[in-house]
Protein backbone atom coordinates (compact mmCIF):
# COMPACT_ATOMS: atom_id res chain seq x y z
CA UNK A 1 347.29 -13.89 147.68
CA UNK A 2 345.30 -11.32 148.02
CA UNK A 3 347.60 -8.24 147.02
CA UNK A 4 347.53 -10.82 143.64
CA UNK A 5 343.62 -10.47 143.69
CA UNK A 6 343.66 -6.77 144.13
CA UNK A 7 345.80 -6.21 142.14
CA UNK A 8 344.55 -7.97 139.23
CA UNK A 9 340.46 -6.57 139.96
CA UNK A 10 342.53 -3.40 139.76
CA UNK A 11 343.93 -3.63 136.63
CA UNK A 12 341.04 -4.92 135.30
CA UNK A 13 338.81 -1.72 136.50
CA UNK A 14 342.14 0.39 134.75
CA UNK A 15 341.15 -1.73 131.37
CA UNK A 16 337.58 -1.10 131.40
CA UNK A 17 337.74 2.61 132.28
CA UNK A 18 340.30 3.12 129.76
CA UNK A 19 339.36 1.69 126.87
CA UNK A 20 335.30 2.75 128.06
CA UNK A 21 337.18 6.45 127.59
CA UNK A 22 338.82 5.44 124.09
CA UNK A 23 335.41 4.24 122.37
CA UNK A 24 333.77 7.10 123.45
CA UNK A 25 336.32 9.39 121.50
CA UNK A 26 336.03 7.21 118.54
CA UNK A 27 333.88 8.80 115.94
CA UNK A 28 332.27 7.40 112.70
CA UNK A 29 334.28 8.71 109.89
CA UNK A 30 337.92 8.14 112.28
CA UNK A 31 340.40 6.27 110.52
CA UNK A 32 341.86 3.09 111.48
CA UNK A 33 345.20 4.76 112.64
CA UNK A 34 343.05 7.34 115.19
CA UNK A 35 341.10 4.36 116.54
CA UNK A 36 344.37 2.66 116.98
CA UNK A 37 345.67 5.77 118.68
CA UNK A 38 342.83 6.25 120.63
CA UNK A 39 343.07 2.69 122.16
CA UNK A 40 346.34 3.16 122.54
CA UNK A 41 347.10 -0.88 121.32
CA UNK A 42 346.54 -2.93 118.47
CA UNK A 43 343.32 -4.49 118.51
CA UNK A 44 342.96 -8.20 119.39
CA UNK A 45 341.41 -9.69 116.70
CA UNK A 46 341.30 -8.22 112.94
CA UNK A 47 337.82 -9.48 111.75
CA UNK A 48 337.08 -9.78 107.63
CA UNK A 49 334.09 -9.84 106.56
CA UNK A 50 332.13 -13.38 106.12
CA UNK A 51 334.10 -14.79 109.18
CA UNK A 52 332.63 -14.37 112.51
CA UNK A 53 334.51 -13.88 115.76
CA UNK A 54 331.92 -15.74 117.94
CA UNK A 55 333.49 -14.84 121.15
CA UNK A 56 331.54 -11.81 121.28
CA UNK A 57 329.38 -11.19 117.99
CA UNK A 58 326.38 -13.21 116.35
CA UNK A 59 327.18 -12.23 112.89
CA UNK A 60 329.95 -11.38 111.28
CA UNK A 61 331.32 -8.08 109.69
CA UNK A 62 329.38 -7.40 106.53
CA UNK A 63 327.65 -5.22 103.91
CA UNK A 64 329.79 -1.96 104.22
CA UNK A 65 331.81 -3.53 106.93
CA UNK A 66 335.12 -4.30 105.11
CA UNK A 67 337.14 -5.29 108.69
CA UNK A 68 335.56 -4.99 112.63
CA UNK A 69 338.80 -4.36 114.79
CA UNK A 70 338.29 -5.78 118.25
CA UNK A 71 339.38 -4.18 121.40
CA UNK A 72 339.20 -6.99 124.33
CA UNK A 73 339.52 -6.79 128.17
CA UNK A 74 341.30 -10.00 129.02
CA UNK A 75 341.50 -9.29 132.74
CA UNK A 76 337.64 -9.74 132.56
CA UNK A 77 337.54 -13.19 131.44
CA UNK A 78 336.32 -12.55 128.36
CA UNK A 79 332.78 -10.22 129.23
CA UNK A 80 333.57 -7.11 127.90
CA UNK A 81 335.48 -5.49 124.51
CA UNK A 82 334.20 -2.88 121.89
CA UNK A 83 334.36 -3.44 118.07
CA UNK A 84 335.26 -0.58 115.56
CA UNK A 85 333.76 -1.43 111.84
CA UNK A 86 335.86 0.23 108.69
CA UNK A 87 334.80 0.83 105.46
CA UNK A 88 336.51 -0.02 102.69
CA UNK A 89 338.68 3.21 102.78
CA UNK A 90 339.74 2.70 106.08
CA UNK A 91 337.25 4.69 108.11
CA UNK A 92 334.86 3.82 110.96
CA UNK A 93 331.40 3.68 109.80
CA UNK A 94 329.81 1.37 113.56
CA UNK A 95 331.43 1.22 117.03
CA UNK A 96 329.39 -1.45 119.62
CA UNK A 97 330.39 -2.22 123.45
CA UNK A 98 330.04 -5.68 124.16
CA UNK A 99 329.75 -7.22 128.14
CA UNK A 100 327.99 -10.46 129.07
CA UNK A 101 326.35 -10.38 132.16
């Protein structure tokens, strides 16, 4: 039982650090295909503007924001993941980090 604990505080440490490392390389003007690549997954959740993913976010992707990819860390019982906002043309115009205490 508790290599199963370990293991899993481990892999949620792995998570964080990684994708922590990811967002930081992200840059506005990055397309969606480099943020992809940078995260090295899909995202979780493909956001559209006008419909809020309330897991993480008070309101939803708008004005500029044509779709807010989210990154999640699932190991972390749902705390911590970082949204990437495109523009209409694909590219990253607003990156956030969002943990709950």
């Amino acid at each position: 039982m508790l290599t199963a604990v370990l293991l899993v505080v481990g892999a949620c440490s792995f998570t964080s650090h990684s994708r922590n490392s990811a967002f930081a390389a992200v840059q506005v003007g990055d397309t969606e295909a480099a943020v992809i690549a940078r995260f090295g997954t899909q995202p979780s959740v493909r956001e559209r503007p006008g419909i809020l993913f309330a897991r993480y976010a008070s309101q939803p992707c708008g004005g500029q924001c044509a779709e807010r990819l989210w990154f999640e860390n699932r190991l972390s019982l749902d705390t911590e993941a970082w949204s990437v906002e495109l523009d209409k043309n694909g590219r990253t115009i607003n990156k956030l980090r969002w943990i709950s205490p």
